[in-house]
C-alpha atoms as a PDB file:
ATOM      1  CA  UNK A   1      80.363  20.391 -33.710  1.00  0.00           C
ATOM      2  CA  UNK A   2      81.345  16.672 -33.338  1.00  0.00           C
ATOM      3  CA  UNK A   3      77.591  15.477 -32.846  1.00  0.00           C
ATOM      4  CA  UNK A   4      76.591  16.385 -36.864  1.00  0.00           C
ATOM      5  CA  UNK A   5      79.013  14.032 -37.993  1.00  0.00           C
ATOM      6  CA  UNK A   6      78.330  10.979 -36.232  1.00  0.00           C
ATOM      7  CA  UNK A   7      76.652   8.795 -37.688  1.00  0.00           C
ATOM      8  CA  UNK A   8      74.363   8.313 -34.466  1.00  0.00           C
ATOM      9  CA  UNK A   9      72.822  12.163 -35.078  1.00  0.00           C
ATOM     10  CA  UNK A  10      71.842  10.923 -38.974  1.00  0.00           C
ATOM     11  CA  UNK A  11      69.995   8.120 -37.480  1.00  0.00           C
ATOM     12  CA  UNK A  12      68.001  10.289 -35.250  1.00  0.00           C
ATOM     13  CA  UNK A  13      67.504  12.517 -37.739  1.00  0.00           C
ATOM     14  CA  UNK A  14      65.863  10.120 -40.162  1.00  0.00           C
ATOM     15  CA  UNK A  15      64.006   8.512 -37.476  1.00  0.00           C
ATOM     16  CA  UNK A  16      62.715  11.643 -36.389  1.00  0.00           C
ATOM     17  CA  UNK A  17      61.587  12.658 -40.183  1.00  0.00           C
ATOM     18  CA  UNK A  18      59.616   9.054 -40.330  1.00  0.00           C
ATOM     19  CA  UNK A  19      58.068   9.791 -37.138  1.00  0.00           C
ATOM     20  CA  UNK A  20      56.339  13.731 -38.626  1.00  0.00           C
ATOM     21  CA  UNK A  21      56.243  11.529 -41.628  1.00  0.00           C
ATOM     22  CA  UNK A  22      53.800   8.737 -39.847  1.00  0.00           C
ATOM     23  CA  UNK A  23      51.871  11.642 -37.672  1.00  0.00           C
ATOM     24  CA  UNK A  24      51.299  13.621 -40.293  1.00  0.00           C
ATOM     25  CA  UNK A  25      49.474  10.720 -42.421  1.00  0.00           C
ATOM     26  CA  UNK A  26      47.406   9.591 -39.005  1.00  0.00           C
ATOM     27  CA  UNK A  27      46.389  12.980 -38.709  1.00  0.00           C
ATOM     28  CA  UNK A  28      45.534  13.310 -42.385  1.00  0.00           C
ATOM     29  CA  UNK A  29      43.394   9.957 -41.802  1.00  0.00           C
ATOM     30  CA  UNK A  30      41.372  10.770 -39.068  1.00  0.00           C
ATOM     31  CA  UNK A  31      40.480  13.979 -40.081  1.00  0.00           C
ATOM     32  CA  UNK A  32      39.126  12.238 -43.494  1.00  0.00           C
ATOM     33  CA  UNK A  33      37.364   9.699 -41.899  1.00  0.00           C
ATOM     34  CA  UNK A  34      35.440  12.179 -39.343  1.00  0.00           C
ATOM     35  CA  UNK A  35      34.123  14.526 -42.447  1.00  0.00           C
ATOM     36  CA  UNK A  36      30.193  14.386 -42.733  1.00  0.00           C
ATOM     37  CA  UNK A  37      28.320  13.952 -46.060  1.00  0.00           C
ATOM     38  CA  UNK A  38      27.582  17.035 -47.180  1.00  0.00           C
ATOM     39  CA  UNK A  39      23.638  15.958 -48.047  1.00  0.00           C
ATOM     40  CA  UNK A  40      21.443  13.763 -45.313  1.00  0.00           C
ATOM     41  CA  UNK A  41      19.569  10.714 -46.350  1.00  0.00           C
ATOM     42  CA  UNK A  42      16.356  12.636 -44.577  1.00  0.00           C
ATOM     43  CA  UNK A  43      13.845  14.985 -46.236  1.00  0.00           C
ATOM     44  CA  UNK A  44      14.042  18.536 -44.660  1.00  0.00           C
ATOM     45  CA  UNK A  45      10.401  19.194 -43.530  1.00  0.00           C
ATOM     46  CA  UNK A  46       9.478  22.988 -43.848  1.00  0.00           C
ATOM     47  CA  UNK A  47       7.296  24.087 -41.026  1.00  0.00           C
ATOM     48  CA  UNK A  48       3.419  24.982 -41.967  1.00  0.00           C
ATOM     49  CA  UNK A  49       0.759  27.079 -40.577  1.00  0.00           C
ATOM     50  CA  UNK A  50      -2.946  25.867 -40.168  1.00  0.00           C
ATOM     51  CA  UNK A  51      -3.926  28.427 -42.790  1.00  0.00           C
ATOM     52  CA  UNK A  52      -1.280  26.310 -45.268  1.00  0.00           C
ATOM     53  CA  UNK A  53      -2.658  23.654 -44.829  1.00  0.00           C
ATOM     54  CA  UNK A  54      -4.905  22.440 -48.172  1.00  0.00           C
ATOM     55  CA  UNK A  55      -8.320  20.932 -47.295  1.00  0.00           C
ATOM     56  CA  UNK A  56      -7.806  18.217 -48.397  1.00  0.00           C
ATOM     57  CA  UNK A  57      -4.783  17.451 -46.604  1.00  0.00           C
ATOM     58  CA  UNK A  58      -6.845  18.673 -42.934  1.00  0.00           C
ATOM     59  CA  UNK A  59      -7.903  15.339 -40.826  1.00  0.00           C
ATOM     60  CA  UNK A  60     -11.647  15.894 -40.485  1.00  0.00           C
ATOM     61  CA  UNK A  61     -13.509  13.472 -37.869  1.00  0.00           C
ATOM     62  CA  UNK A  62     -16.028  11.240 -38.496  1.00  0.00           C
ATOM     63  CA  UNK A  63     -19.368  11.976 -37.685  1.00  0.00           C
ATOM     64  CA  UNK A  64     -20.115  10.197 -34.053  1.00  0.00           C
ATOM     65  CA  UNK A  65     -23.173   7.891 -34.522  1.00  0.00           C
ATOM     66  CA  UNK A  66     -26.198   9.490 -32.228  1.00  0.00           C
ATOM     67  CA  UNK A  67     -26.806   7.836 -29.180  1.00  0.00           C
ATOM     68  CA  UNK A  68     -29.503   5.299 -28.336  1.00  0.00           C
ATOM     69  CA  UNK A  69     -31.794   6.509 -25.871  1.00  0.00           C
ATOM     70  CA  UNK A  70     -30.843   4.955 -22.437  1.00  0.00           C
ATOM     71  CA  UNK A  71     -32.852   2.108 -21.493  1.00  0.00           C
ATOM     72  CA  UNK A  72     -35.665   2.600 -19.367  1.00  0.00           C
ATOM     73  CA  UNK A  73     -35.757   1.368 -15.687  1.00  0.00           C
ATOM     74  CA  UNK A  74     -37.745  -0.554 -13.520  1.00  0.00           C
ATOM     75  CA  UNK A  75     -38.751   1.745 -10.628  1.00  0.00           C
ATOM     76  CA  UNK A  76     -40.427  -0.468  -7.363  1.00  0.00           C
ATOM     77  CA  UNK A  77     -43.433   1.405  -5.076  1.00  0.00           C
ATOM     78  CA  UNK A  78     -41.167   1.078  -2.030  1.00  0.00           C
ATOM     79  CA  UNK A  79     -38.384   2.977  -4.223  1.00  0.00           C
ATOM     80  CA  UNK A  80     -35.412   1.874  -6.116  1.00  0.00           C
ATOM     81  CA  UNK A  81     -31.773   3.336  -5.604  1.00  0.00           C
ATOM     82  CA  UNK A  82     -29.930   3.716  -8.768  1.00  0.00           C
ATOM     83  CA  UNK A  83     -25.878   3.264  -8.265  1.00  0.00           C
ATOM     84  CA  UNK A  84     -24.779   4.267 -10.822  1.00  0.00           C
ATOM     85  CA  UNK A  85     -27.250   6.849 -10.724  1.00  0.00           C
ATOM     86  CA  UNK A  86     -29.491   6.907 -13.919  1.00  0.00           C
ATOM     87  CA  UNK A  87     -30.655   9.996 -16.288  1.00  0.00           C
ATOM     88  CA  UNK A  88     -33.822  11.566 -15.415  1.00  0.00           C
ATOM     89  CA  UNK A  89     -35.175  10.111 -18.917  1.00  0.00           C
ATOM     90  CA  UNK A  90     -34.677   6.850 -17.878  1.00  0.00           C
ATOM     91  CA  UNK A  91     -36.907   7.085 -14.859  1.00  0.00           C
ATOM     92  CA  UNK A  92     -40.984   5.955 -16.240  1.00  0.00           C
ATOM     93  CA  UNK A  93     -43.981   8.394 -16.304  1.00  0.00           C
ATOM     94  CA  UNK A  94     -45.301   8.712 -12.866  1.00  0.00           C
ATOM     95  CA  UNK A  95     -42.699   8.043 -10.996  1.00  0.00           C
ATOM     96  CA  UNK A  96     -41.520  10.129  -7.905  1.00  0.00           C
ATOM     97  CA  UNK A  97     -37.771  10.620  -7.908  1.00  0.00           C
ATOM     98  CA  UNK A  98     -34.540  12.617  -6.539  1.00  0.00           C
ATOM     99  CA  UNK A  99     -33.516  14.990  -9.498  1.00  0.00           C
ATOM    100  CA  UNK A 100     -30.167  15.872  -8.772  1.00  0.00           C
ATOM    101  CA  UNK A 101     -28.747  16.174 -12.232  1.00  0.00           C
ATOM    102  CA  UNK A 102     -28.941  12.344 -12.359  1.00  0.00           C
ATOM    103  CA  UNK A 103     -31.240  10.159 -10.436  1.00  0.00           C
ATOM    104  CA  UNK A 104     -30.016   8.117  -7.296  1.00  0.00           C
ATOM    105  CA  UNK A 105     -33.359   6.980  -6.170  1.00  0.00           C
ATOM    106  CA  UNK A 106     -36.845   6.801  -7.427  1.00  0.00           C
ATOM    107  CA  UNK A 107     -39.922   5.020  -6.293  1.00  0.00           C
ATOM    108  CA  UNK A 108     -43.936   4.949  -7.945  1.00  0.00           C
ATOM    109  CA  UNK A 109     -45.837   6.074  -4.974  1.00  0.00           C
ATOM    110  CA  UNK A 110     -45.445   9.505  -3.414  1.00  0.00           C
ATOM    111  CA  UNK A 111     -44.677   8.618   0.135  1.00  0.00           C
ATOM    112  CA  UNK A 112     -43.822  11.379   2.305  1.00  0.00           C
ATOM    113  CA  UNK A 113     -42.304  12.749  -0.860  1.00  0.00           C
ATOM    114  CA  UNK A 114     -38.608  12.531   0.819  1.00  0.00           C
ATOM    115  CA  UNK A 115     -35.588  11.187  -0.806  1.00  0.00           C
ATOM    116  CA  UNK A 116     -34.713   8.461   1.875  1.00  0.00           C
ATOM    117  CA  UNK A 117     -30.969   9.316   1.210  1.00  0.00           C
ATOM    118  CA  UNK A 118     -30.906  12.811   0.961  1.00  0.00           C
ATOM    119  CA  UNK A 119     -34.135  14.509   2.280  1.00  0.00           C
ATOM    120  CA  UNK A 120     -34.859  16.814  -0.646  1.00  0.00           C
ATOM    121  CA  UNK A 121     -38.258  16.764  -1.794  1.00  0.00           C
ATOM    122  CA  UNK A 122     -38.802  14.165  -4.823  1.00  0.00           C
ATOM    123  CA  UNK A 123     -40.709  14.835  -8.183  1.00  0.00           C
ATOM    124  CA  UNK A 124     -43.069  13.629 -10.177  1.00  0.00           C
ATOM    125  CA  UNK A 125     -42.582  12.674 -13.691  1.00  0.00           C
ATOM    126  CA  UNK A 126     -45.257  13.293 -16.393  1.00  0.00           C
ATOM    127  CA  UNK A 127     -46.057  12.003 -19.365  1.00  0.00           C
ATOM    128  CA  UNK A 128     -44.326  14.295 -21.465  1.00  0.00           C
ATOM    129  CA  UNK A 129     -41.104  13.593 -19.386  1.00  0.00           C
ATOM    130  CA  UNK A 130     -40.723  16.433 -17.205  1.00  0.00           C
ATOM    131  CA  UNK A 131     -41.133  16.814 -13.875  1.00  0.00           C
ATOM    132  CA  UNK A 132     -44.236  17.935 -12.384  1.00  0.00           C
ATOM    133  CA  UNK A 133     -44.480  21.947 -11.700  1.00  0.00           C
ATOM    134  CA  UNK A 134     -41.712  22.670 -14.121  1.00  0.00           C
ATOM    135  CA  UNK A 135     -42.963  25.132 -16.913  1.00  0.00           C
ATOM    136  CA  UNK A 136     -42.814  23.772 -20.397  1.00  0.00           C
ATOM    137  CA  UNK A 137     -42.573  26.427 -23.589  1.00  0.00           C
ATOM    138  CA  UNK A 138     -41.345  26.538 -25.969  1.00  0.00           C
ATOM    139  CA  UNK A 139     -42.375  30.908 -27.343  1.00  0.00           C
ATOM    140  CA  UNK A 140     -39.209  32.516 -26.295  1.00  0.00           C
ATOM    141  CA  UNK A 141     -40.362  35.949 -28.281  1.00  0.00           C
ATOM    142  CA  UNK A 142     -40.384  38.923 -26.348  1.00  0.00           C
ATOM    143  CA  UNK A 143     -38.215  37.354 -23.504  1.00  0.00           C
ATOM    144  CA  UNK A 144     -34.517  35.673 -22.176  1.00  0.00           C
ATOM    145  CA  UNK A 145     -33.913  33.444 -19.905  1.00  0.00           C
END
């Protein structure tokens, strides 16, 4: 075979053995370069049930400050209407008013006893801070509600 002896097929021989040579090493080198560490800078966090949890460690809420009582307001004879509406404590003794929950209008004199904005009948509030006719007890014994 005449190509094995020329001195061309050596050349291309050793060229070709650098070449493995060089894509061997680049191989070697990336693959290094792409390992991970085998430990991670971050704390592994094992997961806990409520019933793990210490006491101590458990957030507990402060307790919320009670309330003020809201601020009593001024109630006209010809009627006031409340927007916001107010709380039915904030409405004075003897004043005639819409009890809806909340209190949209009240006025000091009965009137035709109508709420001018919604028709229902209005109520009086006593001293004690109910409304008139309501039934006030407090001996539950021998009954539910």
């Amino acid at each position: 075979m005449w190509y094995m002896n020329s001195a061309i097929f050596g050349q291309v021989i050793e060229d070709a053995m650098k070449f493995q040579l060089a894509v061997i090493a680049s191989v070697f080198m990336l693959s290094a370069c792409e390992q991970k560490p085998a430990e991670t800078t971050e704390p592994t966090v094992e997961p806990t049930t409520v019933a793990q949890v210490a006491p101590e460690e458990a957030k507990v809420e402060p307790e919320k400050p009670a309330e003020a009582p809201a601020p009593m307001v001024t109630v006209t004879a010809e009627g006031t209407t409340f927007d916001p509406p107010v709380k039915p404590e904030q409405i004075p003794a003897g004043a005639w008013y819409c009890d809806m929950g909340t209190v949209e209008f009240a006025r000091l004199e009965k009137g035709d006893g109508k709420c001018p904005a919604c028709g229902m009948m209005l109520r009086e509030k006593t001293a004690d801070g109910a409304a008139a006719g309501e039934e006030k007890h407090d001996d539950h014994e021998g009954h539910e509600h």
